[in-house]
N, C-alpha and C. Protein backbone atom coordinates (compact mmCIF):
# COMPACT_ATOMS: atom_id res chain seq x y z
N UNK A 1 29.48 -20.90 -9.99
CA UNK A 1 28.72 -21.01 -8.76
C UNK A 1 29.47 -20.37 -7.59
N UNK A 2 30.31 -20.81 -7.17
CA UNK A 2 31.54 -20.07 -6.84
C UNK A 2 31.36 -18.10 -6.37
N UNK A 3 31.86 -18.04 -7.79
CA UNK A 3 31.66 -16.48 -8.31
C UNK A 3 30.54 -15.88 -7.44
N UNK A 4 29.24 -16.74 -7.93
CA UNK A 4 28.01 -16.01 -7.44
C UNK A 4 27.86 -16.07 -5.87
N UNK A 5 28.61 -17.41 -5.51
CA UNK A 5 28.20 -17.33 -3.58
C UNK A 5 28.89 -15.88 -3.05
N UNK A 6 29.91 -15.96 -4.00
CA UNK A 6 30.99 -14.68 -3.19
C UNK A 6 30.29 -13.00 -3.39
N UNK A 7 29.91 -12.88 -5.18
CA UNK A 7 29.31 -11.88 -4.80
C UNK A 7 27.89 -11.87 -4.28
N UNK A 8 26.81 -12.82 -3.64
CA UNK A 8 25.95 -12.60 -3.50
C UNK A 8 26.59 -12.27 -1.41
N UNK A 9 27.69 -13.14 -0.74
CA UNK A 9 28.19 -12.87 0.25
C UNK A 9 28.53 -11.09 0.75
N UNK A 10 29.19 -10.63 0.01
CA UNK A 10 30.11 -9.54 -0.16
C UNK A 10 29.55 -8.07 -0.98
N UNK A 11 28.99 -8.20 -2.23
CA UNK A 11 28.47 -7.35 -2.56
C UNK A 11 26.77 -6.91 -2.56
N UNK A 12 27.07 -6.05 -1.59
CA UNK A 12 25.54 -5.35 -1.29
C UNK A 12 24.62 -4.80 -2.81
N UNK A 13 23.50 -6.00 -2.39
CA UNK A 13 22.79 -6.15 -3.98
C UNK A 13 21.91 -4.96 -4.39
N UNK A 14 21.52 -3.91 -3.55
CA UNK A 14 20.94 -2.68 -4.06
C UNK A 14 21.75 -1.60 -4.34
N UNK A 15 23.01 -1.10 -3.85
CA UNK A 15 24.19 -0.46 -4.20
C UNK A 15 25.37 -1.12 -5.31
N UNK A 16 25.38 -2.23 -5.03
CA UNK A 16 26.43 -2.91 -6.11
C UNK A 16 28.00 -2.32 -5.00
N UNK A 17 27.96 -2.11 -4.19
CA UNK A 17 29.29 -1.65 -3.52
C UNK A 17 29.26 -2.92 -2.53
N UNK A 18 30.67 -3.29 -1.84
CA UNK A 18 30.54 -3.93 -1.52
C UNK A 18 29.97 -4.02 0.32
N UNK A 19 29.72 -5.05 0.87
CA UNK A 19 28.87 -4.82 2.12
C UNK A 19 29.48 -4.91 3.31
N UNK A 20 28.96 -5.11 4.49
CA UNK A 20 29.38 -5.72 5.88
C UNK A 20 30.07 -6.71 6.09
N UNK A 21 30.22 -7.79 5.45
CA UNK A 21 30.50 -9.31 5.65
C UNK A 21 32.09 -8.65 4.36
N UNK A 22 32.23 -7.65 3.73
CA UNK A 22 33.33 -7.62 3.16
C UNK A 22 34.19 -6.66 3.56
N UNK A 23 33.63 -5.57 4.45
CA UNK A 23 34.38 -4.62 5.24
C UNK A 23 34.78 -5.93 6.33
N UNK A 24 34.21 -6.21 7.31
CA UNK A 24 34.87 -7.42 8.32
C UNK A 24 35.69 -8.14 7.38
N UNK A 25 35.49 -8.91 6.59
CA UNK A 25 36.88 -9.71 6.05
C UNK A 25 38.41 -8.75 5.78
N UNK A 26 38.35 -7.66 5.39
CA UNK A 26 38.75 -6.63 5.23
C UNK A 26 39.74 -6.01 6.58
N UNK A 27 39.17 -6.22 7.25
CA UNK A 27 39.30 -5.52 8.96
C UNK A 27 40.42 -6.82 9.49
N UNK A 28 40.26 -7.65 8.82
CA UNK A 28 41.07 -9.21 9.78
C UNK A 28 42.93 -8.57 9.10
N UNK A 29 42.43 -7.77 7.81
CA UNK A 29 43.93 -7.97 7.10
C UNK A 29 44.93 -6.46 6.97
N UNK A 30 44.54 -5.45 8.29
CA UNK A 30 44.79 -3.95 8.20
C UNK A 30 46.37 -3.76 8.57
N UNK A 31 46.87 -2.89 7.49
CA UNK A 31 48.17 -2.47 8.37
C UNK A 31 48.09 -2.03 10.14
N UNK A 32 48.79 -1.18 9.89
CA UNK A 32 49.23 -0.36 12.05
C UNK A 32 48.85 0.93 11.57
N UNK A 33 48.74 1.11 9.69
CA UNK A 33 47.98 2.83 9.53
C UNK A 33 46.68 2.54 8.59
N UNK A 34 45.83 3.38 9.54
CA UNK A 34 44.49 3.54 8.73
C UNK A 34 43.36 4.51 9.20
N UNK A 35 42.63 5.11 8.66
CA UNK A 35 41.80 5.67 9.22
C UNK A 35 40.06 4.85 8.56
N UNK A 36 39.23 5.01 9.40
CA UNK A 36 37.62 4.73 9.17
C UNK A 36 36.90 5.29 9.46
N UNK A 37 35.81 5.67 8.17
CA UNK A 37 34.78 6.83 8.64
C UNK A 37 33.29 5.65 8.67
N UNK A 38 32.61 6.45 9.46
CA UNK A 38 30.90 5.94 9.39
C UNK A 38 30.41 6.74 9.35
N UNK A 39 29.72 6.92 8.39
CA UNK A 39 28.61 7.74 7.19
C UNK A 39 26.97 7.37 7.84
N UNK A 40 26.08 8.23 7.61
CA UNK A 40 24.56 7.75 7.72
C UNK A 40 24.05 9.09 7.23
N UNK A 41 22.87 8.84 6.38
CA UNK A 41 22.30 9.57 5.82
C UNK A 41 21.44 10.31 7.00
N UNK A 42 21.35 12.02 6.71
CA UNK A 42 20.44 12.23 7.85
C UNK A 42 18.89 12.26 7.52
N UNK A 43 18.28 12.33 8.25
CA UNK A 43 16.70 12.12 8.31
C UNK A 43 16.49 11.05 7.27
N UNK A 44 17.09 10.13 7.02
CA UNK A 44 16.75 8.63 6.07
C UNK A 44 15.48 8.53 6.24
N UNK A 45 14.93 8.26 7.41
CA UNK A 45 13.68 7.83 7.97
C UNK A 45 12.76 8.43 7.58
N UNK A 46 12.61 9.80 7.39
CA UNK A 46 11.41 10.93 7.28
C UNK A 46 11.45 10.81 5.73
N UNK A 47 12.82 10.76 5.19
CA UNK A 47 12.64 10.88 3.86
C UNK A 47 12.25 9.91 3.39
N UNK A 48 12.16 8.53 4.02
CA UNK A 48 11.64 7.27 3.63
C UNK A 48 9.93 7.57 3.36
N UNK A 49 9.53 8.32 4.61
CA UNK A 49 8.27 8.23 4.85
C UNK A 49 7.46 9.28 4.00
N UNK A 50 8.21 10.56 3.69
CA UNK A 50 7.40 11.22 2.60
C UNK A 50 7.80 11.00 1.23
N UNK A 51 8.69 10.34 0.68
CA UNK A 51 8.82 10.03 -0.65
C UNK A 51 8.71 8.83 -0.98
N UNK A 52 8.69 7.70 0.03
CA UNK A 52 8.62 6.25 -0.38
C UNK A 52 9.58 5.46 -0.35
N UNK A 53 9.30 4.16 0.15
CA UNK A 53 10.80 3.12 -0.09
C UNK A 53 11.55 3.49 -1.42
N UNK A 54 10.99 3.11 -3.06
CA UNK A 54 11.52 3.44 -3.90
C UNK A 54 12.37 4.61 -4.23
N UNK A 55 11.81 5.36 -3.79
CA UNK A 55 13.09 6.44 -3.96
C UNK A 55 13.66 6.88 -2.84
N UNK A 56 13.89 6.06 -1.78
CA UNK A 56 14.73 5.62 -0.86
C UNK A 56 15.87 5.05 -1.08
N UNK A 57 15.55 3.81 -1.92
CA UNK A 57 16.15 3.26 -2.33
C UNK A 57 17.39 3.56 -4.01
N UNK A 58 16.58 4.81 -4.00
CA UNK A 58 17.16 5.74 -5.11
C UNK A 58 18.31 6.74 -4.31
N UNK A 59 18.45 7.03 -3.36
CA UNK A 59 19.07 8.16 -2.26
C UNK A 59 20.03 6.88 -1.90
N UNK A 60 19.89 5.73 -1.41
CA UNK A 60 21.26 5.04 -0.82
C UNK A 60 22.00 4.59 -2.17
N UNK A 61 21.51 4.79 -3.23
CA UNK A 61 22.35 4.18 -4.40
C UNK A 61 23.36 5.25 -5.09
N UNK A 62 22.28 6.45 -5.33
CA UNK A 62 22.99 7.67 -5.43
C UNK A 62 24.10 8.14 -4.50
N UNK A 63 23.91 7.54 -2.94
CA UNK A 63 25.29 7.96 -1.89
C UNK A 63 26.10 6.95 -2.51
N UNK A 64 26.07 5.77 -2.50
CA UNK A 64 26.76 4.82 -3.08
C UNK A 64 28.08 5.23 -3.88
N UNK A 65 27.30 6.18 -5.12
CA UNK A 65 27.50 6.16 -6.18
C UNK A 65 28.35 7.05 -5.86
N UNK A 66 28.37 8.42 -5.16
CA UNK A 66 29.16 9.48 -5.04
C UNK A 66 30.45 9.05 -4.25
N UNK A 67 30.12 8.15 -3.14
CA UNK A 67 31.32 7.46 -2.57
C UNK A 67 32.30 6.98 -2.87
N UNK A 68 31.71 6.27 -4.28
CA UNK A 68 32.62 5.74 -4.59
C UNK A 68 33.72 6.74 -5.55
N UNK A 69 33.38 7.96 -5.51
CA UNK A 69 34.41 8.66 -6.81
C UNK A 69 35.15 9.13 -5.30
N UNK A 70 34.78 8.86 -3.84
CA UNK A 70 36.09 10.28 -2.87
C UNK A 70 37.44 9.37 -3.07
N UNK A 71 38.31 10.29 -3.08
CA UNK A 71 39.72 10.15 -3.42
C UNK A 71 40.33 9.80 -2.13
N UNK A 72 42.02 9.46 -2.54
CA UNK A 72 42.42 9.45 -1.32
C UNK A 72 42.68 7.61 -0.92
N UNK A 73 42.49 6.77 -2.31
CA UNK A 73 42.26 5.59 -1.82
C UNK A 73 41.08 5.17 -0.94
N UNK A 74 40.00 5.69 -1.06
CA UNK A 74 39.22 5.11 -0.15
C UNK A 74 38.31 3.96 -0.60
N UNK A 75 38.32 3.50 0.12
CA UNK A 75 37.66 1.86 0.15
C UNK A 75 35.90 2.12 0.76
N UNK A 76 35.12 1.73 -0.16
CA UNK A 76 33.97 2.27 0.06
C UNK A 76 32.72 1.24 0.15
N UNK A 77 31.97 0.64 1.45
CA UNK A 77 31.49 -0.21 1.80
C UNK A 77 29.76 0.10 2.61
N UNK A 78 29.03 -0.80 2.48
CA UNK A 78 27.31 -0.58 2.56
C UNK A 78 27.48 -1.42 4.25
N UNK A 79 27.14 -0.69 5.39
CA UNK A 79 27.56 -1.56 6.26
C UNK A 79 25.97 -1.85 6.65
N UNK A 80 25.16 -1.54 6.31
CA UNK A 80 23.47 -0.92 6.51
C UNK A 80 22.90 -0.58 6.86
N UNK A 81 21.51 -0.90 6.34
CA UNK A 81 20.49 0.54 6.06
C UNK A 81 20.82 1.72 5.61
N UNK A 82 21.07 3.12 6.58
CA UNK A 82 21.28 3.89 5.51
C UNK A 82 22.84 4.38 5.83
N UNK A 83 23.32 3.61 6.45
CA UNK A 83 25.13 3.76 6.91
C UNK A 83 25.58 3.09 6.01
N UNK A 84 27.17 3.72 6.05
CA UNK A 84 28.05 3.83 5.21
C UNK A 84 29.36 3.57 5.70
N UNK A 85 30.20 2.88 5.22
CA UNK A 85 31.66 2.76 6.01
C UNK A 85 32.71 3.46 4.82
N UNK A 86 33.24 4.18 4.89
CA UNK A 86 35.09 4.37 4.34
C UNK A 86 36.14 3.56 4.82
N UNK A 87 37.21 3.09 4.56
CA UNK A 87 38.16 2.79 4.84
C UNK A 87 39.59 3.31 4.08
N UNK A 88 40.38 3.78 4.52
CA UNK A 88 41.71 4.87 4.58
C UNK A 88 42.98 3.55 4.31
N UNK A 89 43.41 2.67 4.15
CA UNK A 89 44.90 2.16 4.38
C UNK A 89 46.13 3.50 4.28
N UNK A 90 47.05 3.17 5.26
CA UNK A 90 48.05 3.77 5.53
C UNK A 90 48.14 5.43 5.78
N UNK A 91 46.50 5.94 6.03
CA UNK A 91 46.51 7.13 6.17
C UNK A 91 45.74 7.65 7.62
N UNK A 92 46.21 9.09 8.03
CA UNK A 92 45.89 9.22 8.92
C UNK A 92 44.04 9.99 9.29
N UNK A 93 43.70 10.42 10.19
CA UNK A 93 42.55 11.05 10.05
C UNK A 93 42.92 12.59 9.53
N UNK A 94 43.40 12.79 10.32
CA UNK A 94 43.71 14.18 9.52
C UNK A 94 44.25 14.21 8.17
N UNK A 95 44.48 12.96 7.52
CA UNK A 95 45.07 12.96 6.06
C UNK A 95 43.74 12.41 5.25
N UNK A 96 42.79 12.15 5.73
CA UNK A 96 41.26 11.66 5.40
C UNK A 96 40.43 13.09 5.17
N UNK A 97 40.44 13.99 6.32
CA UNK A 97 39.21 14.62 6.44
C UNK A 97 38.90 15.83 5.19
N UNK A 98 40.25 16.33 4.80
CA UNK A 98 39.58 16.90 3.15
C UNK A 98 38.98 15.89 2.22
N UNK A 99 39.08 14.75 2.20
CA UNK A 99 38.32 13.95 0.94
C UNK A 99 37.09 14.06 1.39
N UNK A 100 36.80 13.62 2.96
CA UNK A 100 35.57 13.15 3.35
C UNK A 100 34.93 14.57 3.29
N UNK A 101 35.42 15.48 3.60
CA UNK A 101 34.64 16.88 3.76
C UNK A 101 34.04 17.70 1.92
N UNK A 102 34.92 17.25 1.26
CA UNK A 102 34.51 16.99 -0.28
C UNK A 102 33.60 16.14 -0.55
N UNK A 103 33.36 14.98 -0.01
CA UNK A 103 32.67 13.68 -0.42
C UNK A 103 30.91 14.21 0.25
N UNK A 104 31.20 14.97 1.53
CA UNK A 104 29.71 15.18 2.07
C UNK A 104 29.62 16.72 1.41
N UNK A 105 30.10 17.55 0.88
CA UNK A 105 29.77 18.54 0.04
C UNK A 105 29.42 18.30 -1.17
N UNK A 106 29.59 17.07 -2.02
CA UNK A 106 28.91 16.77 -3.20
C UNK A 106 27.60 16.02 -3.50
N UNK A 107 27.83 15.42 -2.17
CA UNK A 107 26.35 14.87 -1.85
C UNK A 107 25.09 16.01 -1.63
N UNK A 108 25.58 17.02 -0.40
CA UNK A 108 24.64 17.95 -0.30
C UNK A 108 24.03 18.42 -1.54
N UNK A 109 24.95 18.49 -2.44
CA UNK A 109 24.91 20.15 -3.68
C UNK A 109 24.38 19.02 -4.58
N UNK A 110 24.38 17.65 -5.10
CA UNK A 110 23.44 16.77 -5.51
C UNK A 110 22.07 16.94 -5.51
N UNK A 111 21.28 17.54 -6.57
CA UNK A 111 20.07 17.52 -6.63
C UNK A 111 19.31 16.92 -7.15
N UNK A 112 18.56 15.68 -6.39
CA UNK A 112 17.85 14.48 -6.80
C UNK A 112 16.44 14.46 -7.56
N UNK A 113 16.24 14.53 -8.54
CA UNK A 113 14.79 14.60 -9.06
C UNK A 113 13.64 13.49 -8.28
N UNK A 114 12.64 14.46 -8.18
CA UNK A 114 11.43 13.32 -7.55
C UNK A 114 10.12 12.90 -8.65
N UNK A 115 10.37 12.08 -9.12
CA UNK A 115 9.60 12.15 -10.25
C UNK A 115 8.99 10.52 -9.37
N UNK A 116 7.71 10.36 -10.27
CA UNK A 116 6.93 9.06 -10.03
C UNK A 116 7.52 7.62 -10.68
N UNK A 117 7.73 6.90 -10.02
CA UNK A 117 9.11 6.03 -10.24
C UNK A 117 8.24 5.38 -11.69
N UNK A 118 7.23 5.12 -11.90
CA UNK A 118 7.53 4.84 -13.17
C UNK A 118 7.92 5.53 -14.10
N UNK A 119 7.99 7.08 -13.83
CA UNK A 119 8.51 7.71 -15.28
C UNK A 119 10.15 7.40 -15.14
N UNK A 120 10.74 6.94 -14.40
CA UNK A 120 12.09 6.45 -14.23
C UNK A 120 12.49 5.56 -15.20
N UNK A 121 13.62 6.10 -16.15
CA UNK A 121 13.90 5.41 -17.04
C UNK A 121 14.97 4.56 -16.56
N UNK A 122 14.93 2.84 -16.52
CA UNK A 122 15.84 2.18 -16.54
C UNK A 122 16.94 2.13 -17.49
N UNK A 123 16.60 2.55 -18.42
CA UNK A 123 17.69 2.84 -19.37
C UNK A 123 18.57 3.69 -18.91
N UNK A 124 19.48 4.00 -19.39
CA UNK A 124 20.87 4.41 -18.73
C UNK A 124 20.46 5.99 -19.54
N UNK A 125 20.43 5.72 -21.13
CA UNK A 125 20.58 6.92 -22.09
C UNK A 125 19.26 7.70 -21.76
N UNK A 126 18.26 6.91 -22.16
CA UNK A 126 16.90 8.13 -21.79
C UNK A 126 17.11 8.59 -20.23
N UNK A 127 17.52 8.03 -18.95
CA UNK A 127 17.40 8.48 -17.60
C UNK A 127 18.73 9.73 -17.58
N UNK A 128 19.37 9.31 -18.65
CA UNK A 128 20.57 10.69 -18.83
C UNK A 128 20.18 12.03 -19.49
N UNK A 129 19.32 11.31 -20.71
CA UNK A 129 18.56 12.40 -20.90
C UNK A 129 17.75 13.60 -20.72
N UNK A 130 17.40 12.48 -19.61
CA UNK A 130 16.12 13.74 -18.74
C UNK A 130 16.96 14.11 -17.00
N UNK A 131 17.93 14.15 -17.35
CA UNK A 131 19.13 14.89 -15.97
C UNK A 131 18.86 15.96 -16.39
N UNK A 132 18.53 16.95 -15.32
CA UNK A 132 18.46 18.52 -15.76
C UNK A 132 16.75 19.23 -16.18
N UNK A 133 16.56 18.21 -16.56
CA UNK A 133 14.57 18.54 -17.51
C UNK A 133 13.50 19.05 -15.99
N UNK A 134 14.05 18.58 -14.90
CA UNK A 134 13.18 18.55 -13.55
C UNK A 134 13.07 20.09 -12.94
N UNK A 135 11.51 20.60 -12.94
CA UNK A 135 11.85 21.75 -12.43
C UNK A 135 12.44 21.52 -10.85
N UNK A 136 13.23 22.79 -10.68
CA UNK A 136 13.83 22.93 -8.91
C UNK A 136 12.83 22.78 -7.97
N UNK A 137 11.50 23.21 -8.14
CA UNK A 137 10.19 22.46 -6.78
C UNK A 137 10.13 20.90 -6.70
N UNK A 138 10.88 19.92 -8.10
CA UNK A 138 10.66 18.97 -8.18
C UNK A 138 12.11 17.93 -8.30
N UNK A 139 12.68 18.67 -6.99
CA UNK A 139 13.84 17.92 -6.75
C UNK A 139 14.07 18.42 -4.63
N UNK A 140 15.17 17.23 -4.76
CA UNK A 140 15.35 17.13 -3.26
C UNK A 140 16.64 16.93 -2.82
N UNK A 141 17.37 17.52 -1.93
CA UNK A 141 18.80 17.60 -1.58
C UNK A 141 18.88 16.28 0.01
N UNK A 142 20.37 15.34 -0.20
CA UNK A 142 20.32 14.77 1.12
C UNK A 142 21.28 15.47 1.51
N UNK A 143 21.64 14.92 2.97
CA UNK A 143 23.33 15.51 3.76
C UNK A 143 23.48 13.90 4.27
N UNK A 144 24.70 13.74 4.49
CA UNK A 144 25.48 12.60 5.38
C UNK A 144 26.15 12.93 6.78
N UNK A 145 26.10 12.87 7.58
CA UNK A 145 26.86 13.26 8.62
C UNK A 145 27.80 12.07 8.80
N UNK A 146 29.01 12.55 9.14
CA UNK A 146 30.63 11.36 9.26
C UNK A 146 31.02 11.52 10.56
N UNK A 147 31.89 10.57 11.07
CA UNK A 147 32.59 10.24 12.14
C UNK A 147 33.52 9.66 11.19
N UNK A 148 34.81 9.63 12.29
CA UNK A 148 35.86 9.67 11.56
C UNK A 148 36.87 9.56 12.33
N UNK A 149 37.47 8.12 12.73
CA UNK A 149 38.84 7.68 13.66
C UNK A 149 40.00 6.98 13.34
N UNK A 150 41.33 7.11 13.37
CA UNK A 150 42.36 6.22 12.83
C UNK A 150 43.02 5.62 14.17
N UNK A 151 43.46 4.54 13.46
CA UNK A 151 44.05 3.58 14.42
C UNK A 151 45.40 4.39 15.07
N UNK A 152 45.33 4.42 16.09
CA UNK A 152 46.44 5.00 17.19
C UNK A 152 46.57 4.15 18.10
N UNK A 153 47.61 3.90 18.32
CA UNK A 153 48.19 2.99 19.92
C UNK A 153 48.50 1.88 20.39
N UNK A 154 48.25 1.22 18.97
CA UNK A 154 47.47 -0.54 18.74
C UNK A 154 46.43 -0.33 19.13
N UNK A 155 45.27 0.18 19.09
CA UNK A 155 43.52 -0.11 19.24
C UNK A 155 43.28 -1.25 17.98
N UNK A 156 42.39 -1.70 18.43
CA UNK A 156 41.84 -2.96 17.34
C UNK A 156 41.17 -2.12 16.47
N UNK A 157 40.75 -3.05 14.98
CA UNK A 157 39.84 -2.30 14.28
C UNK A 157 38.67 -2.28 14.73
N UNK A 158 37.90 -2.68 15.64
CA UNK A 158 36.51 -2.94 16.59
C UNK A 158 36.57 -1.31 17.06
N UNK A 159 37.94 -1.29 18.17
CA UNK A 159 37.65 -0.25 18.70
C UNK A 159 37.80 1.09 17.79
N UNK A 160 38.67 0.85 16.29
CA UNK A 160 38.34 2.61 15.93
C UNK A 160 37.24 2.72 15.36
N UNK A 161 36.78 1.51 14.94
CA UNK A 161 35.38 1.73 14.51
C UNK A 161 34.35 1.98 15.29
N UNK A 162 34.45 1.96 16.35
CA UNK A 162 33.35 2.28 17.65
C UNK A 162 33.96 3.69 17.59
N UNK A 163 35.23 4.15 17.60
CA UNK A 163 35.25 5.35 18.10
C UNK A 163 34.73 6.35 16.71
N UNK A 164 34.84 5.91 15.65
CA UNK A 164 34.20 6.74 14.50
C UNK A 164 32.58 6.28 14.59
N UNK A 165 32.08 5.57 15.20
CA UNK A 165 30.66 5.54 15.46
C UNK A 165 30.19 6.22 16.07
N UNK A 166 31.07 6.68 17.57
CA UNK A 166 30.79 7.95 18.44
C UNK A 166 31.25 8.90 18.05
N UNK A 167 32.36 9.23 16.91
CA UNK A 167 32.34 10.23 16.47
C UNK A 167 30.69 10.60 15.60
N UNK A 168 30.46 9.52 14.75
CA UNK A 168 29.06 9.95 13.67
C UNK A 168 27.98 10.55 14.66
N UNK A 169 27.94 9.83 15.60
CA UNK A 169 27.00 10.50 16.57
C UNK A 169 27.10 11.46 17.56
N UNK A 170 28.36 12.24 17.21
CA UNK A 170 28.21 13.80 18.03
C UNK A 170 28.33 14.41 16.30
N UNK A 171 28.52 14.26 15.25
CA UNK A 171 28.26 14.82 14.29
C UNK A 171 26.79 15.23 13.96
N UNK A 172 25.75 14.17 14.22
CA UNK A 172 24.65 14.51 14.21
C UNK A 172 23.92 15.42 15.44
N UNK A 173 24.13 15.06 16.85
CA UNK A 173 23.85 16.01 17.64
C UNK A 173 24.72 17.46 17.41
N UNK A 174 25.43 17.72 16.83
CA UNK A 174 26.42 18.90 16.25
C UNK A 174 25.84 19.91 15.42
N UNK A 175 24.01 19.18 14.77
CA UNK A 175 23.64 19.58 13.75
C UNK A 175 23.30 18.72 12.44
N UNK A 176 24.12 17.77 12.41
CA UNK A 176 24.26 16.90 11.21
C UNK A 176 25.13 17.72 10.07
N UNK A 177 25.18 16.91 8.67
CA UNK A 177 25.76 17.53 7.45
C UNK A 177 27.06 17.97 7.96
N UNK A 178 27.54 17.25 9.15
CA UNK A 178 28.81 17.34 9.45
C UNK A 178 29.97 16.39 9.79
N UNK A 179 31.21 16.66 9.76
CA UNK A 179 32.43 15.42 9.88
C UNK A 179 32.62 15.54 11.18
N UNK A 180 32.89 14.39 12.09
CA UNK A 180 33.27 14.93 13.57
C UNK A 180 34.66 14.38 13.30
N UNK A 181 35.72 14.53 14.31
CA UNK A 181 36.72 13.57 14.32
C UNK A 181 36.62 12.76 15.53
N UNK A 182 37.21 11.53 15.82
CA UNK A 182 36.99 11.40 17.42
C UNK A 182 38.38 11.67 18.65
């Protein structure tokens, strides 16, 4: 019982990564080195609206999923909707921004099939199967745009995380599909 309060607390139940309430617990226990990025999918919204919640919900699982392979130690968290947190221990931003700049180049070059969610195989083997079978008119590319701040000066973790929030958001006025630093 236990078990289940914690992961139903902590791990974000449509990604399986963990969430908000486990990045903050997280944040109480940081060295004096770290860097934190905030991630958000761009046009989430539009893409919500012409392809559907369901395979909406197919696009934040798939970021999920890619997140979790960037290197570099990164600690990889659902803070929500369609944002995203990193967390760096003992590294700087500039010792971050090749992973993260890898991490939003594999996402781009990710080509998502749009098929009618019931032909979606829950099975692991048949949905592996048919990777690749989708003609190219019948697939769809996302981007992430990042912000991206490390702790300097004693700033709290509040404030570098605000400042990689204003970084995410001159990344998107920048264009999007881009890393800002702050």
């Amino acid at each position: 019982m236990i078990s289940f309060s914690h992961e139903l607390a902590f791990i974000d139940g449509l990604t399986g990564i963990p969430g908000r309430r486990a990045l903050e617990n997280e944040m109480r226990h940081l060295g004096r080195r770290y860097s934190l990025a905030m991630m958000d999918i761009d046009h989430f919204k539009k893409f919500n609206d012409t392809y559907g919640h369901k395979m909406g919900d197919d696009v934040l699982r798939l970021v999920a999923a890619v997140m979790q392979r960037c290197e570099g130690g990164a600690k990889v968290y659902r803070y929500g909707g369609e944002e995203f947190t990193i967390l760096f221990k003992g590294k700087s931003a500039i010792q971050c921004e090749s992973y993260l700049n890898e991490l939003r180049q594999d996402i781009a070059e990710y080509e998502l099939a749009i098929r009618n969610h019931d032909e979606r195989s829950k099975e692991g083997k048949a949905g592996a199967d048919k990777r690749g079978t989708v003609e190219k008119s019948n697939t769809v590319k996302v981007t992430i745009s990042i912000g991206l701040a490390d702790q300097t000066h004693g700033n709290s973790p509040q404030d570098v995380m605000k400042q990689a929030d204003e970084a995410l958001y001159k990344a998107k006025e920048n264009g999007r599909n881009r890393l800002e630093l702050a």
